[in-house]
Protein backbone atom coordinates (compact mmCIF):
# COMPACT_ATOMS: atom_id res chain seq x y z
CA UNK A 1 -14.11 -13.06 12.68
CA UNK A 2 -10.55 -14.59 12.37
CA UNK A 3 -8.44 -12.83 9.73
CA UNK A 4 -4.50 -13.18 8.89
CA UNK A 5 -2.71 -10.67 7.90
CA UNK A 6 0.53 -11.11 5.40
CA UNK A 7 3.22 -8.48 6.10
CA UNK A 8 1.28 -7.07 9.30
CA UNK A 9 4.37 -5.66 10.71
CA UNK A 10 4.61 -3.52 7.92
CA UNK A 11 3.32 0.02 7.45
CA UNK A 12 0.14 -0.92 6.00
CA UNK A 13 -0.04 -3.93 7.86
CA UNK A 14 0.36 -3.06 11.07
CA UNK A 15 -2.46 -0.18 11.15
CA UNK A 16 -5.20 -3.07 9.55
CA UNK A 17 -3.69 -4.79 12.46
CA UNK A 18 -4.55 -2.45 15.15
CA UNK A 19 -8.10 -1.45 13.46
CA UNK A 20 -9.52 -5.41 13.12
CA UNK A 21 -7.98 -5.66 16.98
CA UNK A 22 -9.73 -2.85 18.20
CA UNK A 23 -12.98 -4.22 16.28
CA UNK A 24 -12.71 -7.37 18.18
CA UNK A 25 -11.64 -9.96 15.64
CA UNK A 26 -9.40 -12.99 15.87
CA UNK A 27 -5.87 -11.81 14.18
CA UNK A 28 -2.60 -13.98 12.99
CA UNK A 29 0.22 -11.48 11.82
CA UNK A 30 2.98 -13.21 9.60
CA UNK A 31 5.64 -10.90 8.95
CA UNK A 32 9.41 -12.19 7.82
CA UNK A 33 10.76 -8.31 8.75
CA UNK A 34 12.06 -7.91 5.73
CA UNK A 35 10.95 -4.55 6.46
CA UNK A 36 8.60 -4.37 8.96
CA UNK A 37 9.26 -4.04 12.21
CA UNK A 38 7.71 -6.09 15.66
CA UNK A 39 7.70 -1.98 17.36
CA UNK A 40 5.07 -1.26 14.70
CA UNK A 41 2.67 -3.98 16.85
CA UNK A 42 4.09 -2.99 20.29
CA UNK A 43 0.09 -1.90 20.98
CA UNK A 44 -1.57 -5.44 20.00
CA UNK A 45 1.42 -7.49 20.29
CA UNK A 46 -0.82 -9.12 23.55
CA UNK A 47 -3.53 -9.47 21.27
CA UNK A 48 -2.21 -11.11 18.28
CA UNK A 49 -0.51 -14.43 17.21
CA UNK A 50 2.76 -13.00 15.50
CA UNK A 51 4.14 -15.76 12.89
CA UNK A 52 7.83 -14.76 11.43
CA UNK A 53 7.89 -16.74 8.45
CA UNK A 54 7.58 -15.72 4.54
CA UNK A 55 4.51 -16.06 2.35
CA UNK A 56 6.90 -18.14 0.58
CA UNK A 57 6.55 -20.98 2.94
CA UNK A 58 3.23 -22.86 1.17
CA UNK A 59 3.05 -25.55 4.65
CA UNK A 60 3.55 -22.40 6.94
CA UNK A 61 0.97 -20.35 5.05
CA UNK A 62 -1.40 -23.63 5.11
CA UNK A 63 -0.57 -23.96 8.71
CA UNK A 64 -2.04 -20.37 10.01
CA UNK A 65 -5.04 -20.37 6.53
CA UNK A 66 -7.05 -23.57 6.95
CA UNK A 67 -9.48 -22.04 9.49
CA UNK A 68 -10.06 -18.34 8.69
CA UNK A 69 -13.03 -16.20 7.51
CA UNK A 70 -10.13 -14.36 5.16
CA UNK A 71 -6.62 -13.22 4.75
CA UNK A 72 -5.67 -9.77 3.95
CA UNK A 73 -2.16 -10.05 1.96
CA UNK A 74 0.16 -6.83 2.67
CA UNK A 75 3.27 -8.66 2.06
CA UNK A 76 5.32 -7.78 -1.18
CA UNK A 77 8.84 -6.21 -2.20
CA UNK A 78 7.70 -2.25 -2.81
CA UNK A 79 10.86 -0.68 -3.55
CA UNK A 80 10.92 0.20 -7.57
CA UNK A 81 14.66 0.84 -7.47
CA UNK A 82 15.54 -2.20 -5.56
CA UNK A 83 12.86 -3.91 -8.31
CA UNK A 84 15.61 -3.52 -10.91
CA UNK A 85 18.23 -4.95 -9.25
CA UNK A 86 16.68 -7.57 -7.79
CA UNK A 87 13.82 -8.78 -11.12
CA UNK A 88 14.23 -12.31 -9.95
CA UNK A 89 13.68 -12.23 -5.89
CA UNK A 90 10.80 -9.39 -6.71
CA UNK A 91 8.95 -11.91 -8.79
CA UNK A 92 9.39 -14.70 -6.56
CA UNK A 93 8.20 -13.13 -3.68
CA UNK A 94 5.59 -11.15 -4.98
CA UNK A 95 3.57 -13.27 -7.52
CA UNK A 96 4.98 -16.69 -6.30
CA UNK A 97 3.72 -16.12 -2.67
CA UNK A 98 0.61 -14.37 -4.08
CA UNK A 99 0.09 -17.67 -5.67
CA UNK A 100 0.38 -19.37 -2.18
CA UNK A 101 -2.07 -17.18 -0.72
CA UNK A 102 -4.83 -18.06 -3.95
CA UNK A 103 -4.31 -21.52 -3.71
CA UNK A 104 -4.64 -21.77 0.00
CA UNK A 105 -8.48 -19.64 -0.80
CA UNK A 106 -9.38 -22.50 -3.44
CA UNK A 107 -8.61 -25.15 -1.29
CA UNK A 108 -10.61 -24.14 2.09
CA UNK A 109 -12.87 -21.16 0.77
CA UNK A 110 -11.44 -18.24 2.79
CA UNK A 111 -11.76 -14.48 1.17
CA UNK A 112 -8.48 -12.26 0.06
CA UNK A 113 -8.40 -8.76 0.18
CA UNK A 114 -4.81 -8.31 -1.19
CA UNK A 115 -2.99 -4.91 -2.23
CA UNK A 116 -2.02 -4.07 -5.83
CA UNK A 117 -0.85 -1.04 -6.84
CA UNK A 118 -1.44 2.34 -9.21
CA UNK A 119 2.12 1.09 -10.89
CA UNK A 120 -0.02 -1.33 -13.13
CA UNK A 121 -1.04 1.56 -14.98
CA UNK A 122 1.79 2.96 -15.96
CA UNK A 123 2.23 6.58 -17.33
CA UNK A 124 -1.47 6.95 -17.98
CA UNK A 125 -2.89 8.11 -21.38
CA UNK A 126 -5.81 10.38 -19.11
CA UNK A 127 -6.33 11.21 -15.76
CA UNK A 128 -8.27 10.95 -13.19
CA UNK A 129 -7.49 6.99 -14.04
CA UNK A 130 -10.02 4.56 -14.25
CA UNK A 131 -10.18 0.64 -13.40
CA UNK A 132 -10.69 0.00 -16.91
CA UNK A 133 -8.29 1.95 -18.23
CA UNK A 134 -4.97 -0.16 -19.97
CA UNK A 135 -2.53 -1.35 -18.28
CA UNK A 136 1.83 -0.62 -19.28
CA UNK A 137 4.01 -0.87 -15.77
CA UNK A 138 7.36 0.26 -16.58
CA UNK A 139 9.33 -1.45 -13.80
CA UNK A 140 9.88 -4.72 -12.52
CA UNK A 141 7.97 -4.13 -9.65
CA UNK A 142 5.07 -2.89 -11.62
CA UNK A 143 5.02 -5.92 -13.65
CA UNK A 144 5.37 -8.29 -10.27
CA UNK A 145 1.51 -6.43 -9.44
CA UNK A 146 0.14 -6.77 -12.97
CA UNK A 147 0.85 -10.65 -12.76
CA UNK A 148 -0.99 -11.29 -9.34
CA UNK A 149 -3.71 -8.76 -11.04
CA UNK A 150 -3.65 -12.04 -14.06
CA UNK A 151 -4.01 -14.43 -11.17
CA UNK A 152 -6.60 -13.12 -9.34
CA UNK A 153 -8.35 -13.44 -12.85
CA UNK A 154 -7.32 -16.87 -12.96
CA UNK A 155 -8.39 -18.00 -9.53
CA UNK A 156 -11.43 -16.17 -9.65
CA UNK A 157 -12.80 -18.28 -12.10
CA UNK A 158 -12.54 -21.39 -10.30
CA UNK A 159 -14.28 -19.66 -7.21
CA UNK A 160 -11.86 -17.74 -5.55
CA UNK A 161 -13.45 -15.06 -3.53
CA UNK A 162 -10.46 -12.24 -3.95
CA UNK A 163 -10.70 -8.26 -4.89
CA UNK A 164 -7.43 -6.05 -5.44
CA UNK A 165 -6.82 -2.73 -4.79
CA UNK A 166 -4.80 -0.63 -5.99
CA UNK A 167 -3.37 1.75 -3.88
CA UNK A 168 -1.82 5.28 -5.38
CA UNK A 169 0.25 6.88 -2.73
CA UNK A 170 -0.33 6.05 0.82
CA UNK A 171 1.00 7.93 3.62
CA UNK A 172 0.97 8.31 7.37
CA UNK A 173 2.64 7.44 10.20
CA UNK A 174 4.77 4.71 10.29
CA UNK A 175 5.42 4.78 6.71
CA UNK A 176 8.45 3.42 5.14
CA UNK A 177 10.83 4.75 2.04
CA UNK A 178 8.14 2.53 -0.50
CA UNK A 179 5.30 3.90 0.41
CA UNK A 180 4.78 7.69 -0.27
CA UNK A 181 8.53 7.38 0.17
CA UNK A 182 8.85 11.29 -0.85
CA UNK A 183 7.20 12.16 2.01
CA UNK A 184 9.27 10.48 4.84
CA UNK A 185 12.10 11.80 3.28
CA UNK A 186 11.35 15.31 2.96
CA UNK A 187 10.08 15.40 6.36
CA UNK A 188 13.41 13.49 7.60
CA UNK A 189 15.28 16.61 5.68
CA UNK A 190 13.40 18.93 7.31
CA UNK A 191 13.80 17.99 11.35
CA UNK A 192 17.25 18.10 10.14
CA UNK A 193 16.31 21.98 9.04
CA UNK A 194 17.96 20.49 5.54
CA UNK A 195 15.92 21.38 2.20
CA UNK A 196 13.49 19.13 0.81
CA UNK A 197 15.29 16.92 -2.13
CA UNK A 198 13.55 16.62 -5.60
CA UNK A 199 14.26 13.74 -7.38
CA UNK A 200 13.58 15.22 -11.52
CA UNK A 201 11.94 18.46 -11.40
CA UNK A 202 9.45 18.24 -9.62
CA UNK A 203 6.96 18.72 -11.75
CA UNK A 204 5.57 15.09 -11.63
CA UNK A 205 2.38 14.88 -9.17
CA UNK A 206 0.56 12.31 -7.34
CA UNK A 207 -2.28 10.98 -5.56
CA UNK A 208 -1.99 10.23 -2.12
CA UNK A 209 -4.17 8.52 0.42
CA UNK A 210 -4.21 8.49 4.04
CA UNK A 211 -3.42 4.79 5.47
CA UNK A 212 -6.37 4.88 7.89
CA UNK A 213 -8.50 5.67 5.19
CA UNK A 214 -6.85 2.21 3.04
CA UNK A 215 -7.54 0.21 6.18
CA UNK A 216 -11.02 1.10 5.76
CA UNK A 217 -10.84 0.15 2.11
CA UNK A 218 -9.54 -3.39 2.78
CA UNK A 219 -12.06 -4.05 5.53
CA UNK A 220 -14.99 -2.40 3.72
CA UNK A 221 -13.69 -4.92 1.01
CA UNK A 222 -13.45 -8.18 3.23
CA UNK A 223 -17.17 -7.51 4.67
CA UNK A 224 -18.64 -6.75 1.26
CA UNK A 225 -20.91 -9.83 0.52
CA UNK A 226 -21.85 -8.99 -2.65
CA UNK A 227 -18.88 -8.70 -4.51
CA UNK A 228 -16.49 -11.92 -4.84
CA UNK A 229 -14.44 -10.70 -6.78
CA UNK A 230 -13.14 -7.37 -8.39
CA UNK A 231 -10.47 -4.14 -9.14
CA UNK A 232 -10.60 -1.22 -7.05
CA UNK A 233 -8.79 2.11 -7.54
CA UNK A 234 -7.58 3.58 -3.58
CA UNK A 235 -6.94 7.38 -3.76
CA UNK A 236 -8.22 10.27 -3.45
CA UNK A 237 -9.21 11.69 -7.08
CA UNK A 238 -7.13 14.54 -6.60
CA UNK A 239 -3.12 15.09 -7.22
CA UNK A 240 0.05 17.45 -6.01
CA UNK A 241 3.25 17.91 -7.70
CA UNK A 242 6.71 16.79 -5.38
CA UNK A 243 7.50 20.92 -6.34
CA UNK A 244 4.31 21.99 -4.63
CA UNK A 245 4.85 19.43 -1.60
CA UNK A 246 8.16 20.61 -1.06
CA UNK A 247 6.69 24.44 -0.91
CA UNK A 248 4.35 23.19 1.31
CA UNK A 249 6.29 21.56 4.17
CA UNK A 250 9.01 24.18 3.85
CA UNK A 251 6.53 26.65 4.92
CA UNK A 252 4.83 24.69 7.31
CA UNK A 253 8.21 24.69 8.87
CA UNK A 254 9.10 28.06 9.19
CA UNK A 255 12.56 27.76 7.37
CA UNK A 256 13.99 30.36 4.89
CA UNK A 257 15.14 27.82 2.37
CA UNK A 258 14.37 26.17 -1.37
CA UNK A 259 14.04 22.24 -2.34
CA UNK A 260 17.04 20.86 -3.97
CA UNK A 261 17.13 19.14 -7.17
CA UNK A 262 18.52 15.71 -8.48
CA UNK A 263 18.45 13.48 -11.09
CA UNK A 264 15.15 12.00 -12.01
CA UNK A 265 13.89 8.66 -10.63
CA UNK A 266 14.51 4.95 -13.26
CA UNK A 267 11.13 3.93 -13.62
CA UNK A 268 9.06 6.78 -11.96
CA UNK A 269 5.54 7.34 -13.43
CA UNK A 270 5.20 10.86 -14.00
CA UNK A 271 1.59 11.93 -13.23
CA UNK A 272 -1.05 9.99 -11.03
CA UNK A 273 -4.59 10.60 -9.87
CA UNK A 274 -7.25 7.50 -9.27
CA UNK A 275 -10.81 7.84 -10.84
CA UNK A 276 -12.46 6.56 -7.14
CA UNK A 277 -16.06 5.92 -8.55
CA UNK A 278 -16.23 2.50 -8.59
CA UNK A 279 -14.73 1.67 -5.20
CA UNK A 280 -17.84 4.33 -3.86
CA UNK A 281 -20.37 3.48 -6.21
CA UNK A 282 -19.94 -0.59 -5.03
CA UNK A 283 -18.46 -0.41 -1.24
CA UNK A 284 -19.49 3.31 -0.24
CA UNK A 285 -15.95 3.91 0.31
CA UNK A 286 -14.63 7.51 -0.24
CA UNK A 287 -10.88 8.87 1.31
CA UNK A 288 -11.60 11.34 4.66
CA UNK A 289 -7.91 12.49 5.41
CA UNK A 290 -5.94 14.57 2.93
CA UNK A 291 -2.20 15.16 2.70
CA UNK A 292 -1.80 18.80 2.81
CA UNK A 293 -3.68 18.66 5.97
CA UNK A 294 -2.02 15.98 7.56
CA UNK A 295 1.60 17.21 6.63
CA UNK A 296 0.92 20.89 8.02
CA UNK A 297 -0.51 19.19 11.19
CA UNK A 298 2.38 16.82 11.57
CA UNK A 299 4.68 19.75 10.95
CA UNK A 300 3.17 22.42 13.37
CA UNK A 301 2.85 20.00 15.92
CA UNK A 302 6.36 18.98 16.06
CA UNK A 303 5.17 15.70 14.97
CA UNK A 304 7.62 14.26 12.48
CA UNK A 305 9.30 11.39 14.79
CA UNK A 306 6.11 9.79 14.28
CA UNK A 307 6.46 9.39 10.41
């Protein structure tokens, strides 16, 4: 199969990357490095076609689209702080080049498998959340996801084959400050034998999800015939509070001290946890790697470079 992949030298990117490569199929990465990196490819870099260009670019896009099975689309702005400051470029880039990506699948019939996000939800009224459940993002950034979820809508109904999900926290190596961005930084405190730092206090909890196990999602996704279109909760229908996180790599790293605290995050969702029935009721998908696991692992085996 011959897939692109939009923002493949990202975190997330770059780890679908490796896993279609290693499956055998045809890959185009386009990446502007915004923030991702070329290193994060340095094993398939021989085995890819590497496009720097932005999902902006609708001739560029057309260019590397017109003869692929399907395009999985990584690429977006992630940082909710930066979303604030920047409303305009967020939108732009991340429901304008959305767009590009949609059209592109109306006009020669590929699939897209593209990443939203848990932010579309908002504080949420219940957890575990569901698919169905409403919808109130309360930053920019959030409100840059719901739109492309109101697109996919749109193009859907005039044939576009294209299913969302919506990833809660992911995590792993590689991972960058927007993604699980609590844990790279406590873990950046702690080789530094500094004390985790709590932004709020710590009382607010989420859901977070290996990135292997969301590169299985997307490409369970892509090869899922029956479905052409549809919303899909990625977690792990379970939650852990920054506090207890902190606790929990502190002792994993042997150091007599106590997390930090500072002012509470502008725009930070207090409480998440994904309802993942639907995703394993219509894909068999269900998460295998869990973070309190992973970070003792990581920790113990002097590990944390790698993050």
């Amino acid at each position: 199969m011959k897939f692109v992949v939009t923002g493949g030298a990202g975190f997330i990117g770059s780890h679908l990357t490796e896993k279609l490569v290693k499956q055998g199929d045809i890959v185009t990465v386009i990446d502007n490095l915004n923030t991702g990196k070329e290193k994060n490819l340095e094993l398939v870099k021989e085995k890819i076609e590497f496009v720097k260009g932005s999902i902006l670019d609708h001739k560029l896009l057309e260019e590397i689209t017109k003869d692929v099975d399907g395009v999985f689309h990584q690429a977006a702005l992630a940082s909710v702080p930066d979303s604030f400051k920047k409303p305009t470029e967020y939108y732009d880039v991340n429901v304008n080049g959305t767009e590009n990506i949609f059209k592109l699948s109306k006009k020669y019939g590929f699939k897209v498998v593209y990443a939203s996000s848990s932010s579309v939800y908002g504080n949420p009224i219940r957890v575990p959340i569901k698919e169905s459940d409403d919808k109130n993002p309360i930053n920019p950034y959030a409100e840059t996801k719901l739109k492309d979820e109101e697109l996919a809508i749109q193009y859907s109904k005039m044939g576009v084959s294209v299913i969302a999900l919506r990833y809660f926290n992911v995590f792993g190596k590689r991972q960058s400050k927007e993604y699980a961005g609590v844990i790279k930084l406590f873990l950046e405190r702690i080789r530094n034998e500094l004390p985790p730092k709590i932004n709020g206090d710590g009382t607010q909890s989420r859901d977070f999800v290996h990135v292997d196990d969301v590169v299985n999602a997307n490409i369970m996704s892509m090869n899922n015939d029956d479905i052409a279109h549809e919303f899909f909760n990625v977690g792990t229908n379970s939650s852990i509070t920054v506090l207890d996180l902190a606790k929990i790599v502190i002792e994993a790293s042997g150091l007599g001290i106590e997390p930090i605290f500072g002012p509470a995050l502008n725009g930070d969702v207090h409480k998440t946890m994904a309802n993942i029935d639907l995703i394993e009721q219509k894909i068999g998908w269900r998460p295998s790697n869990m973070i309190v696991n992973w970070l003792k692992e990581i920790i113990s085996s002097k590990k944390i470079d790698e993050v």
